[in-house]
C-alpha atoms as a PDB file:
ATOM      1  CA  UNK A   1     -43.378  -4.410  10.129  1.00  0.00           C
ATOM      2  CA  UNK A   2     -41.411  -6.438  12.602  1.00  0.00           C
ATOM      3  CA  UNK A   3     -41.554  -5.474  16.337  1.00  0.00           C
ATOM      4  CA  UNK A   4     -40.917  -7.047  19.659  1.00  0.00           C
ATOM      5  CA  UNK A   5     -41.879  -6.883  23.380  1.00  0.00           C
ATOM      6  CA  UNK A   6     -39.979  -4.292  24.995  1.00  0.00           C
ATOM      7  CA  UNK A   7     -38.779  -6.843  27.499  1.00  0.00           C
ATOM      8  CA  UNK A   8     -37.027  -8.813  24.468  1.00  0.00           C
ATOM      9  CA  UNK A   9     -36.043  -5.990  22.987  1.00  0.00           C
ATOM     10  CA  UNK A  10     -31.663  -6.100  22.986  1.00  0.00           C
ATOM     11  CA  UNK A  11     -30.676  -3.044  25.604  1.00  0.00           C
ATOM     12  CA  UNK A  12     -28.683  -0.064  23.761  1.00  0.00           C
ATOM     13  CA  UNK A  13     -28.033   0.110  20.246  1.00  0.00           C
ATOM     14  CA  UNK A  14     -27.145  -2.295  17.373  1.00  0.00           C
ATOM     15  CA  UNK A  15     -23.852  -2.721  15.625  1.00  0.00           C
ATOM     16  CA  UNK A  16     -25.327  -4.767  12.634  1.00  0.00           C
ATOM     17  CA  UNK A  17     -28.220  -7.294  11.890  1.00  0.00           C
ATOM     18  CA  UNK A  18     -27.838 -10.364   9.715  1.00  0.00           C
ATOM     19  CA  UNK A  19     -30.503 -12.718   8.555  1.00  0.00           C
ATOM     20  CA  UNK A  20     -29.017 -16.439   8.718  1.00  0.00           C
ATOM     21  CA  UNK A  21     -29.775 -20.479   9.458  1.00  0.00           C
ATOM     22  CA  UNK A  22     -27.497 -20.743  12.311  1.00  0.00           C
ATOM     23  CA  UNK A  23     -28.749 -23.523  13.720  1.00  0.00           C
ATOM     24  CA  UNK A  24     -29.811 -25.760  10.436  1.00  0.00           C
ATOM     25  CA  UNK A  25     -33.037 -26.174  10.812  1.00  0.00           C
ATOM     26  CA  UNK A  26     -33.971 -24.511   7.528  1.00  0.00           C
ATOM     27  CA  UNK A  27     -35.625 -21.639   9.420  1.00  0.00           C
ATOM     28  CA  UNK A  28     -34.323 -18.240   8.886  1.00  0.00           C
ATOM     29  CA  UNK A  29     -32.837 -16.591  12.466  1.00  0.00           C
ATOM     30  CA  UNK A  30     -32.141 -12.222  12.916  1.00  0.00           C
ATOM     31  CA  UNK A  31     -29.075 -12.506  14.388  1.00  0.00           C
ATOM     32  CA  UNK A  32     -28.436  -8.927  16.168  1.00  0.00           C
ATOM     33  CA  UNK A  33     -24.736  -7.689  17.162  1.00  0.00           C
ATOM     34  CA  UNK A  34     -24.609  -4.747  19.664  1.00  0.00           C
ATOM     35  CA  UNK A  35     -21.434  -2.702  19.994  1.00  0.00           C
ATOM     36  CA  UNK A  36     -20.356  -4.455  23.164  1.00  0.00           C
ATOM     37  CA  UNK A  37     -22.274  -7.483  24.381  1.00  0.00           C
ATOM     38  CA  UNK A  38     -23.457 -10.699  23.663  1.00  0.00           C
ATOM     39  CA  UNK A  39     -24.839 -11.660  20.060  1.00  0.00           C
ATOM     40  CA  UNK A  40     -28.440 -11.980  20.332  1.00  0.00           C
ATOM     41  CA  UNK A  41     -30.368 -14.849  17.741  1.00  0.00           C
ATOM     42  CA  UNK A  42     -34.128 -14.426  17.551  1.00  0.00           C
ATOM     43  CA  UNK A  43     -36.833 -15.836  15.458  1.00  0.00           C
ATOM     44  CA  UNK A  44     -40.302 -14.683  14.130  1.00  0.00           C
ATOM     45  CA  UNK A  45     -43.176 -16.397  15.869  1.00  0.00           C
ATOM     46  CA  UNK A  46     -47.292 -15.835  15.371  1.00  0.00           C
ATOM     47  CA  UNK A  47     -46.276 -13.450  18.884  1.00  0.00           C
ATOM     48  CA  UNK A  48     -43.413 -11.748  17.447  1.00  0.00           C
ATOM     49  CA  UNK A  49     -39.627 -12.240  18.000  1.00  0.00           C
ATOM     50  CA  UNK A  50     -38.805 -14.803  20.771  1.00  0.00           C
ATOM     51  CA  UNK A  51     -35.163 -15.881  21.787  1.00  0.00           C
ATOM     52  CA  UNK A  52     -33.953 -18.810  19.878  1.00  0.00           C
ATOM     53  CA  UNK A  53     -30.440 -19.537  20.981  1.00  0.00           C
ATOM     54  CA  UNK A  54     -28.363 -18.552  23.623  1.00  0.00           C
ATOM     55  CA  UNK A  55     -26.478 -15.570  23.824  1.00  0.00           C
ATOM     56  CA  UNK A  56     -23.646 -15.493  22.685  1.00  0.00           C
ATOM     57  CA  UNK A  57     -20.254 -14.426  24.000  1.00  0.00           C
ATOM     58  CA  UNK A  58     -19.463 -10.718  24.570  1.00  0.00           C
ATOM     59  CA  UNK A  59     -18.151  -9.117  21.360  1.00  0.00           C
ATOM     60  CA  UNK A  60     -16.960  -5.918  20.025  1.00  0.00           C
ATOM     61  CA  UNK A  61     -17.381  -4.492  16.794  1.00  0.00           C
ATOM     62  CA  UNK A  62     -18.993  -1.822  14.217  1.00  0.00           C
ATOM     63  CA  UNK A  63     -18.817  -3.575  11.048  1.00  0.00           C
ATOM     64  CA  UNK A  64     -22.065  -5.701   9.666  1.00  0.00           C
ATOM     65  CA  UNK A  65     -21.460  -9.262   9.842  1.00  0.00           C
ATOM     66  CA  UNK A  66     -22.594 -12.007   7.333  1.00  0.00           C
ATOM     67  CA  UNK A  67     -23.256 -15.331   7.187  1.00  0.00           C
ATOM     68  CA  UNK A  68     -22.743 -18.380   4.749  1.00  0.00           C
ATOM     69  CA  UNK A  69     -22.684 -22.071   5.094  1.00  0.00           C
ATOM     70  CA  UNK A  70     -18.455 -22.218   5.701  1.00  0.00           C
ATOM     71  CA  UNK A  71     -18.497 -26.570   6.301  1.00  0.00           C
ATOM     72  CA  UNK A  72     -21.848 -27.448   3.650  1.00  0.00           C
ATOM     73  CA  UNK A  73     -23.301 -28.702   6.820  1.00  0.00           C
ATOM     74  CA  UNK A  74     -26.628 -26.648   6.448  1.00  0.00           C
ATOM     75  CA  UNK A  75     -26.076 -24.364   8.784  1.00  0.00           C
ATOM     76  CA  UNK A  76     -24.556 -20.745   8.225  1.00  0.00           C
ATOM     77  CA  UNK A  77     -21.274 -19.173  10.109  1.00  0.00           C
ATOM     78  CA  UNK A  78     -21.632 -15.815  11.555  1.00  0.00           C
ATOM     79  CA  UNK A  79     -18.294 -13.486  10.398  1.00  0.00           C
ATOM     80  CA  UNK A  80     -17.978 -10.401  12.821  1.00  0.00           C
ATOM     81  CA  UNK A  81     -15.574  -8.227  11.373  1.00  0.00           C
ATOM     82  CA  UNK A  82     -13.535  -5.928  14.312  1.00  0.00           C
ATOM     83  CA  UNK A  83     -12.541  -2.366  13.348  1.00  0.00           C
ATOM     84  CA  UNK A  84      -8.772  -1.915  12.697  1.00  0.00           C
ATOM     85  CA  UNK A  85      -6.263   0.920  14.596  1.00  0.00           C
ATOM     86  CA  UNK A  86      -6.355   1.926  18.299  1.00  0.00           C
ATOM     87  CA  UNK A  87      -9.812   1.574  18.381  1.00  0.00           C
ATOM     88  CA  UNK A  88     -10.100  -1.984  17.511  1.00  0.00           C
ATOM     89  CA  UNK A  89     -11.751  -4.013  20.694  1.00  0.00           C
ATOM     90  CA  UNK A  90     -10.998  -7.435  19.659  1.00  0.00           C
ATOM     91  CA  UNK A  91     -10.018  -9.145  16.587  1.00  0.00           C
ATOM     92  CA  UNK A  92     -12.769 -10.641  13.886  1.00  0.00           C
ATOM     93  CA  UNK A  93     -14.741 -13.512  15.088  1.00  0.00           C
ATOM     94  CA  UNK A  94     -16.123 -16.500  13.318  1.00  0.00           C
ATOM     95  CA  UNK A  95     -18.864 -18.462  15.270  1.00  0.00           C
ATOM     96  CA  UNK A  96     -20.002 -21.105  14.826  1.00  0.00           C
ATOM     97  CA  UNK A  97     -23.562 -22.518  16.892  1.00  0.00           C
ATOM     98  CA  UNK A  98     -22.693 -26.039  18.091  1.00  0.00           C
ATOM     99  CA  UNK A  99     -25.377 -28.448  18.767  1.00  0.00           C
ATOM    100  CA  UNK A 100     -24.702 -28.063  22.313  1.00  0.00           C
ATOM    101  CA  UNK A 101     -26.445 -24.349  22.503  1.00  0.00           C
ATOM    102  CA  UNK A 102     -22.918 -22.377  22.678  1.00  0.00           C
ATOM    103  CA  UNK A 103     -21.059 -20.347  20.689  1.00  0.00           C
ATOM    104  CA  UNK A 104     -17.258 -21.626  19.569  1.00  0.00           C
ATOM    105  CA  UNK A 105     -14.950 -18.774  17.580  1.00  0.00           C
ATOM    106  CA  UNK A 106     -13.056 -20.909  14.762  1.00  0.00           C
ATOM    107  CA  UNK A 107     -10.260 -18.487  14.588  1.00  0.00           C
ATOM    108  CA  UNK A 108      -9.548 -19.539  18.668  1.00  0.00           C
ATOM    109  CA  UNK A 109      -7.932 -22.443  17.352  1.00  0.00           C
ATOM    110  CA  UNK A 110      -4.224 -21.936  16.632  1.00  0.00           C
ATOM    111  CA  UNK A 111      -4.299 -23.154  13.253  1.00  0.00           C
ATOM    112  CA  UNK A 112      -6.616 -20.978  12.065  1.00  0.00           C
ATOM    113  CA  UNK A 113      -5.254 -17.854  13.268  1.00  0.00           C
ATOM    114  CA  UNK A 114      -2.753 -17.103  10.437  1.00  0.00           C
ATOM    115  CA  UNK A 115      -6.312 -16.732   8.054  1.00  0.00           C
ATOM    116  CA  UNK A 116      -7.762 -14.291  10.495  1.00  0.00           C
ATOM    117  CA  UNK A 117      -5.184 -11.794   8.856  1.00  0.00           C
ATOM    118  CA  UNK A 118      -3.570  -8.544  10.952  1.00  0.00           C
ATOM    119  CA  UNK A 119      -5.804  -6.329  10.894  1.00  0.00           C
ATOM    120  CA  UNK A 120      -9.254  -6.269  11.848  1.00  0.00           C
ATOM    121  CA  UNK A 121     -11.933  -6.145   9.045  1.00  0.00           C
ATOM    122  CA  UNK A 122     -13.739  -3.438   8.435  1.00  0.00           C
ATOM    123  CA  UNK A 123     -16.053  -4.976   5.565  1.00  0.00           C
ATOM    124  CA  UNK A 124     -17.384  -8.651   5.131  1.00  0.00           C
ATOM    125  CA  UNK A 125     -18.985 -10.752   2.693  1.00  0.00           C
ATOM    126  CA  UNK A 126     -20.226 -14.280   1.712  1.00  0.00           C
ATOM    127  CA  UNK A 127     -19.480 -15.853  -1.076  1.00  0.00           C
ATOM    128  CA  UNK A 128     -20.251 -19.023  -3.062  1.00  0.00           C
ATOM    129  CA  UNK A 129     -17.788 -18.808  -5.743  1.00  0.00           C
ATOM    130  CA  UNK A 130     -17.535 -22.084  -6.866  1.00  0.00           C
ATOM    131  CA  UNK A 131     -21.285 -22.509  -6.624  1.00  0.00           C
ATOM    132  CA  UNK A 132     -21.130 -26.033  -4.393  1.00  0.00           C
ATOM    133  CA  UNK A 133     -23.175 -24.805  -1.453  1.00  0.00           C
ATOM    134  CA  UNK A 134     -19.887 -23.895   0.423  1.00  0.00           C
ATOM    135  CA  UNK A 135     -18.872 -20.724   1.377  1.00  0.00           C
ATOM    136  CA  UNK A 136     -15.902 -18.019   2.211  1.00  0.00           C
ATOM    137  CA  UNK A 137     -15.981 -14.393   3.294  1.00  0.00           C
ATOM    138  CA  UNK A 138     -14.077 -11.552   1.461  1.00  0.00           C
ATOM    139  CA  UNK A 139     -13.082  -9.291   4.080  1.00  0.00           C
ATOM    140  CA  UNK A 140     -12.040  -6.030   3.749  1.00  0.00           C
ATOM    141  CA  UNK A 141      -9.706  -4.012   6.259  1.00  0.00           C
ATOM    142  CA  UNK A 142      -8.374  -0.218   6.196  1.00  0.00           C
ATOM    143  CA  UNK A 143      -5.171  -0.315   3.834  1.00  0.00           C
ATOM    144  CA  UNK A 144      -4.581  -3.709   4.159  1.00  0.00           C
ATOM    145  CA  UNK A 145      -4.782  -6.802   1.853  1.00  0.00           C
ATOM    146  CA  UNK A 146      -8.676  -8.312   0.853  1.00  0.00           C
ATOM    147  CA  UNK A 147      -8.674 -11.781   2.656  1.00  0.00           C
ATOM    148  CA  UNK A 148     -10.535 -14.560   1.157  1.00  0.00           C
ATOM    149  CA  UNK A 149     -11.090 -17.139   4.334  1.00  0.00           C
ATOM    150  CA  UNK A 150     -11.859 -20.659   3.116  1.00  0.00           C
ATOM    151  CA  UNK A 151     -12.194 -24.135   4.879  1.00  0.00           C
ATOM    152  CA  UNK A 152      -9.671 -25.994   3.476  1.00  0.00           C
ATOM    153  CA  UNK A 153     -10.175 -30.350   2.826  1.00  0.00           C
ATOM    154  CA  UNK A 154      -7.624 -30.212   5.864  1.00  0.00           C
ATOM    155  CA  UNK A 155     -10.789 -28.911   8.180  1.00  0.00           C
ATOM    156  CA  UNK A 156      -8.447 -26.004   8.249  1.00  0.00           C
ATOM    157  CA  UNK A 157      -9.359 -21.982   7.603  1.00  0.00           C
ATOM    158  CA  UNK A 158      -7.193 -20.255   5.043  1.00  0.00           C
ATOM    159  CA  UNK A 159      -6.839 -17.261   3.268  1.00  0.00           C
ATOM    160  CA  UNK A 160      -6.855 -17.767  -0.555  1.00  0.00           C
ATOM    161  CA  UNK A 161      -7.291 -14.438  -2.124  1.00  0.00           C
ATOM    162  CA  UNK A 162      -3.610 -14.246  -2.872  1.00  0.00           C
ATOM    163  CA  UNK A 163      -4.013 -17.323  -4.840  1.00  0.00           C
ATOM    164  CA  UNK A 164      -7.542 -16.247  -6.667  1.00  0.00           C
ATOM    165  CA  UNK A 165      -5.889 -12.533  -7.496  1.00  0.00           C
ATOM    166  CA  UNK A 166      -7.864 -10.828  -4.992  1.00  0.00           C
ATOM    167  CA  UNK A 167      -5.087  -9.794  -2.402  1.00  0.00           C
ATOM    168  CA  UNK A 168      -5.195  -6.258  -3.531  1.00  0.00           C
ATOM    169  CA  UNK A 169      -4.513  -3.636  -0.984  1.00  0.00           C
ATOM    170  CA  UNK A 170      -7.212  -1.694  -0.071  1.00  0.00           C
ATOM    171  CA  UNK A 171      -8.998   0.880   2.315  1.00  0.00           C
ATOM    172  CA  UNK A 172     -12.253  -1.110   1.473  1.00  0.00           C
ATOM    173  CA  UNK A 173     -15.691   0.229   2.824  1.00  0.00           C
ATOM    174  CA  UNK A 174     -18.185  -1.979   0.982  1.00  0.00           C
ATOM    175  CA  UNK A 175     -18.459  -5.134  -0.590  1.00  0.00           C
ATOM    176  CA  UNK A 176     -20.662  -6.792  -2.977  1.00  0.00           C
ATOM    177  CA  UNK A 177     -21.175 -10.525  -3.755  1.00  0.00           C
ATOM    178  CA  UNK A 178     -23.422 -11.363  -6.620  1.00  0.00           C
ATOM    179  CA  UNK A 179     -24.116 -12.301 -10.304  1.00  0.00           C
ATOM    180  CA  UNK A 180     -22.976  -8.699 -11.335  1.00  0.00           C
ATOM    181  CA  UNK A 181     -21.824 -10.051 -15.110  1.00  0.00           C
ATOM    182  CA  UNK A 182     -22.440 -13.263 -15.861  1.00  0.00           C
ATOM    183  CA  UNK A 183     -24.315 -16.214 -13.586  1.00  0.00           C
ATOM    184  CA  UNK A 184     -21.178 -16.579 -11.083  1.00  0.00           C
ATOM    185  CA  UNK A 185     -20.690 -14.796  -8.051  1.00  0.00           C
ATOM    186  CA  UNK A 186     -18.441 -12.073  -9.103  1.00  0.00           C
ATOM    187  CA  UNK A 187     -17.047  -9.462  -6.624  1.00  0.00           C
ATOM    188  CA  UNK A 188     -17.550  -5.319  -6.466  1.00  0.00           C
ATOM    189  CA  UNK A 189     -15.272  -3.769  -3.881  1.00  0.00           C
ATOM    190  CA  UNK A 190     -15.399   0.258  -2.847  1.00  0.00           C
ATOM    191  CA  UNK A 191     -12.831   2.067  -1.591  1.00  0.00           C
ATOM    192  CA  UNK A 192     -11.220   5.103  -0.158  1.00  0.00           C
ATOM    193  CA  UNK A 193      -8.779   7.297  -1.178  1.00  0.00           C
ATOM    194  CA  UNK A 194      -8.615   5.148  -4.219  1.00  0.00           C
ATOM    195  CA  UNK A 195     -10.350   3.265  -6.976  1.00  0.00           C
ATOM    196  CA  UNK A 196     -13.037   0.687  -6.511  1.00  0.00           C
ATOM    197  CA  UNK A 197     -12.024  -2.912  -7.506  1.00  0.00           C
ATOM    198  CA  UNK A 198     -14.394  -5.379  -9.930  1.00  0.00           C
ATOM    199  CA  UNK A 199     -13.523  -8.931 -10.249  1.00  0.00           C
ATOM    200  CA  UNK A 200     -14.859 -10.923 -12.480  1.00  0.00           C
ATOM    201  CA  UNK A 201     -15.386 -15.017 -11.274  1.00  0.00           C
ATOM    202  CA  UNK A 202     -14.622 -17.463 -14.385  1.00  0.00           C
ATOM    203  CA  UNK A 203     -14.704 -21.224 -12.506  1.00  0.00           C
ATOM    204  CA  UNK A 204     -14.029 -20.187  -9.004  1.00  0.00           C
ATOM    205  CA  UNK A 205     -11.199 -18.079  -9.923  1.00  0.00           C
ATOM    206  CA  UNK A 206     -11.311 -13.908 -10.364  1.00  0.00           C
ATOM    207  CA  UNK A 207      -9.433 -11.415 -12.756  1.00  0.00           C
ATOM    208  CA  UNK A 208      -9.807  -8.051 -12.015  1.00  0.00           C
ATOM    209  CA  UNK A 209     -11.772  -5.820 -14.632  1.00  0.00           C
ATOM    210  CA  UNK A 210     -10.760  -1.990 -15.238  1.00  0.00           C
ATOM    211  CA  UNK A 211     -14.237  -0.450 -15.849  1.00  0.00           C
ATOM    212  CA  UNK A 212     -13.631   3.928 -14.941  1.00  0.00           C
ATOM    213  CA  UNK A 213     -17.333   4.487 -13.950  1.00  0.00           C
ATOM    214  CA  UNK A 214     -17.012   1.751 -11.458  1.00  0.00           C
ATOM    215  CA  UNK A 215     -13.811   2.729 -11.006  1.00  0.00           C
ATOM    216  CA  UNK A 216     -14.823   6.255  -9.731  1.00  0.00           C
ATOM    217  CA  UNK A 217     -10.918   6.404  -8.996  1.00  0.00           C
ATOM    218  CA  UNK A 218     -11.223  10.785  -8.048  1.00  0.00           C
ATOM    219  CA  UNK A 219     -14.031   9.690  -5.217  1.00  0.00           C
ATOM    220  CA  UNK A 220     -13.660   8.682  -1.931  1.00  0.00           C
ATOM    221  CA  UNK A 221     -16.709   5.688  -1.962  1.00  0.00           C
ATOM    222  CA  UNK A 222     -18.792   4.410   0.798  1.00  0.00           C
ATOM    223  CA  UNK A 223     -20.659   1.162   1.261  1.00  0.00           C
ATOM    224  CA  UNK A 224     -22.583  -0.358  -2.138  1.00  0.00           C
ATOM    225  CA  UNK A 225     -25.366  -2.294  -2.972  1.00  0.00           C
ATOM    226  CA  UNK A 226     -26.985  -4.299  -6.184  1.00  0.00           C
ATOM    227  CA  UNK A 227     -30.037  -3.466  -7.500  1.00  0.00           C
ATOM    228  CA  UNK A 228     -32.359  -3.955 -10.555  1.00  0.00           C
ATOM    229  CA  UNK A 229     -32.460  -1.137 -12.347  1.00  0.00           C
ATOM    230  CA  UNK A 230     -35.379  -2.194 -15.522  1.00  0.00           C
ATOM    231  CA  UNK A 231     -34.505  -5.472 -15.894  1.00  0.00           C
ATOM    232  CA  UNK A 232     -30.337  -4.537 -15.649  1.00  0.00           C
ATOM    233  CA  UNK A 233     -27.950  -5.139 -13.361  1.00  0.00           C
ATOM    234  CA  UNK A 234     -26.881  -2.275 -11.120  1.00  0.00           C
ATOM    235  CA  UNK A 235     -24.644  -0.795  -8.660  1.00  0.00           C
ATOM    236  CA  UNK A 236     -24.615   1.610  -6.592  1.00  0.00           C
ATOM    237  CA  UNK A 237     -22.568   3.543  -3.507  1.00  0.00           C
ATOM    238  CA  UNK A 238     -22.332   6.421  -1.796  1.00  0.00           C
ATOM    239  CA  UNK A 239     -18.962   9.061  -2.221  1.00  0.00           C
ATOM    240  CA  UNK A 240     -19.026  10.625   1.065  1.00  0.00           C
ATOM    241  CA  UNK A 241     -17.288  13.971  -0.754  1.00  0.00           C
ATOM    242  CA  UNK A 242     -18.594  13.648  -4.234  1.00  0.00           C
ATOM    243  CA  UNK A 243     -21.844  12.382  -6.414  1.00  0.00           C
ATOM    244  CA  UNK A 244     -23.192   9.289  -5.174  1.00  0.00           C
ATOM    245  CA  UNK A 245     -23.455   6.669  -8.615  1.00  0.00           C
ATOM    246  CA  UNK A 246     -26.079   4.541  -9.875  1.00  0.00           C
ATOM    247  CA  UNK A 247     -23.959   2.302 -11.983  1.00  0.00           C
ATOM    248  CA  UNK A 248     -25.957   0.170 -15.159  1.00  0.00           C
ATOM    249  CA  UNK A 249     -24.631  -2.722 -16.823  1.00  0.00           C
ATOM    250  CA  UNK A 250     -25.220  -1.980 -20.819  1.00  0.00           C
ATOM    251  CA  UNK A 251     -24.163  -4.003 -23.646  1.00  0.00           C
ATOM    252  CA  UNK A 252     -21.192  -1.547 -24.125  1.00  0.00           C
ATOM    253  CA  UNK A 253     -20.164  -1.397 -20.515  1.00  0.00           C
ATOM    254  CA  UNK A 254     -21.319   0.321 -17.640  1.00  0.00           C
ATOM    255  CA  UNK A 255     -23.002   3.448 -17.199  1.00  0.00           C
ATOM    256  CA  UNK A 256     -23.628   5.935 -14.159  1.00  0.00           C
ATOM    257  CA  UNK A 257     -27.666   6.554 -14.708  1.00  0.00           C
ATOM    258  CA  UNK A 258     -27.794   8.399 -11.211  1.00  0.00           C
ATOM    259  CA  UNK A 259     -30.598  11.123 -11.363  1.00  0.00           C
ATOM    260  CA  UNK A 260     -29.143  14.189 -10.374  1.00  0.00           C
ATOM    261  CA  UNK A 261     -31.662  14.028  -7.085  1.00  0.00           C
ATOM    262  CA  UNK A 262     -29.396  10.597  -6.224  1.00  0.00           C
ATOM    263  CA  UNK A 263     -26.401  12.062  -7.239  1.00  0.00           C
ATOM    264  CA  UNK A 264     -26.360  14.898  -4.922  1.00  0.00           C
ATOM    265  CA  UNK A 265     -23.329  14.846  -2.590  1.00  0.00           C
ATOM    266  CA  UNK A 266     -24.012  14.363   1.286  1.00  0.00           C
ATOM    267  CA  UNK A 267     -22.978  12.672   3.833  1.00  0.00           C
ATOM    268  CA  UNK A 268     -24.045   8.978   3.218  1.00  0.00           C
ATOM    269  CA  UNK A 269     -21.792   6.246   3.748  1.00  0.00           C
ATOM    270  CA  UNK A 270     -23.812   3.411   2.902  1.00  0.00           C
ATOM    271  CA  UNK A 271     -26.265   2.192   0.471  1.00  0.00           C
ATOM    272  CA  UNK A 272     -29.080  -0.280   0.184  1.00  0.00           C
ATOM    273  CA  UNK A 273     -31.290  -1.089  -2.097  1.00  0.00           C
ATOM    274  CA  UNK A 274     -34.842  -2.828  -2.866  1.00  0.00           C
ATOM    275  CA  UNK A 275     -37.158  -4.028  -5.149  1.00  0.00           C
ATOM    276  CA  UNK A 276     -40.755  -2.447  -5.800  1.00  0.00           C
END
């Protein structure tokens, strides 16, 4: 188990915690994002967690953020997605660490405003879809279009998932990222009030699959997660009114193989899973 001082301990409670390189140095960093405040960047030493960049700028937000190598340059971008509606505090963030020590949001720049969409995200994730070390984030915001933010060959962020058939409108509240089908990163969205989206990567580009157990289209779903289930592929989520699903990938589709224990409706609105 992982603990701290007290005295480096991050005062008041934690928004999210993401695992990333954001410095390059080929040494994993927990990057820890508070409500309100600066983001914090630690790393694990024979003495515990010590500081190991500086602070950076006050930000607001209650969605997890996530990190990928945006530029190929080795080290990974920090997306902080921003809650949509009156109770939005600022608009998503994408920081960058410059070698300098400080923090630099690429959506400050003018050009790259138009891909920060108009609504805050409510749900982020990498993505390696064309499987060249370079990365985007699939964001998802409540009843709004998925965004897929790119760096263009211009040095320029964009939103492509128009383009890759991903611009679905959606109140999303999870998103997964991973070899769910075949080796490429193919995409698993959940939703509310609505069905959850699968999309299925063939070269870089996605086609939305119709699957009705994933679809789980009479369930309002939570936040998912991927897991091995024996060897298989599986996903699962919470329904915040309904059965949660353990969802199997089978040579004839997919299959819900929640025990009824799992299944049992509650309250959860996330998942996460792990192997033993």
């Amino acid at each position: 188990m992982l603990a701290a001082a007290p005295e480096l301990a991050p005062p008041g409670p934690a928004a999210g915690l993401a695992v990333a390189d954001v410095d390059g140095d080929q040494q994993p960093e927990f990057v820890v994002v508070p409500p309100a405040g600066p983001v914090r960047v630690y790393r694990w030493t024979d003495t515990g967690l010590r500081p190991a960049a500086p602070d950076g700028p006050p930000v607001g937000t209650v969605g997890v953020p996530a990190a990928g190598d945006l530029d190929g340059d080795g080290a990974e971008e920090l997306y902080l997605p921003a809650p949509a509606g009156p109770a939005a505090r600022s608009a998503d963030r994408l920081f960058k660490l410059l070698p300098c020590g400080a923090w630099h949001d690429l959506f400050s720049d003018p050009l790259n405003r138009p891909a920060r969409g108009a609504a805050g995200g409510r749900v982020v994730a990498a993505l390696d879809r064309r499987g060249d070390g370079r990365f985007g984030f699939l964001v998802g915001s409540d009843g709004w279009p998925l965004r897929l933010v790119e760096l263009g060959r211009d040095g320029r962020l964009a939103d492509l998932a128009r383009a890759l058939a991903l611009g679905h409108v959606v109140a999303a509240r999870g998103v997964v990222a991973g070899p769910l089908v075949g080796s490429a990163t193919d995409l698993f969205v959940t939703a509310e009030g609505g069905a959850n989206l699968l999309f299925l990567n063939r070269a870089g580009a996605f086609r939305e699959a119709i699957h009705p157990v994933l679809a789980d289209a009479d369930e309002h779903a939570g936040g998912a997660a991927v897991a091995d289930v024996g060897g298989r592929v599986g996903l699962c989520w919470a329904n915040w009114d309904g059965p949660h699903r353990l969802a199997v990938a089978a040579a004839d589709g997919w299959r819900d193989r929640a025990s009824p224990a799992f299944a049992l409706p509650s309250n959860a609105r996330g998942a996460a899973a792990s192997r033993r």
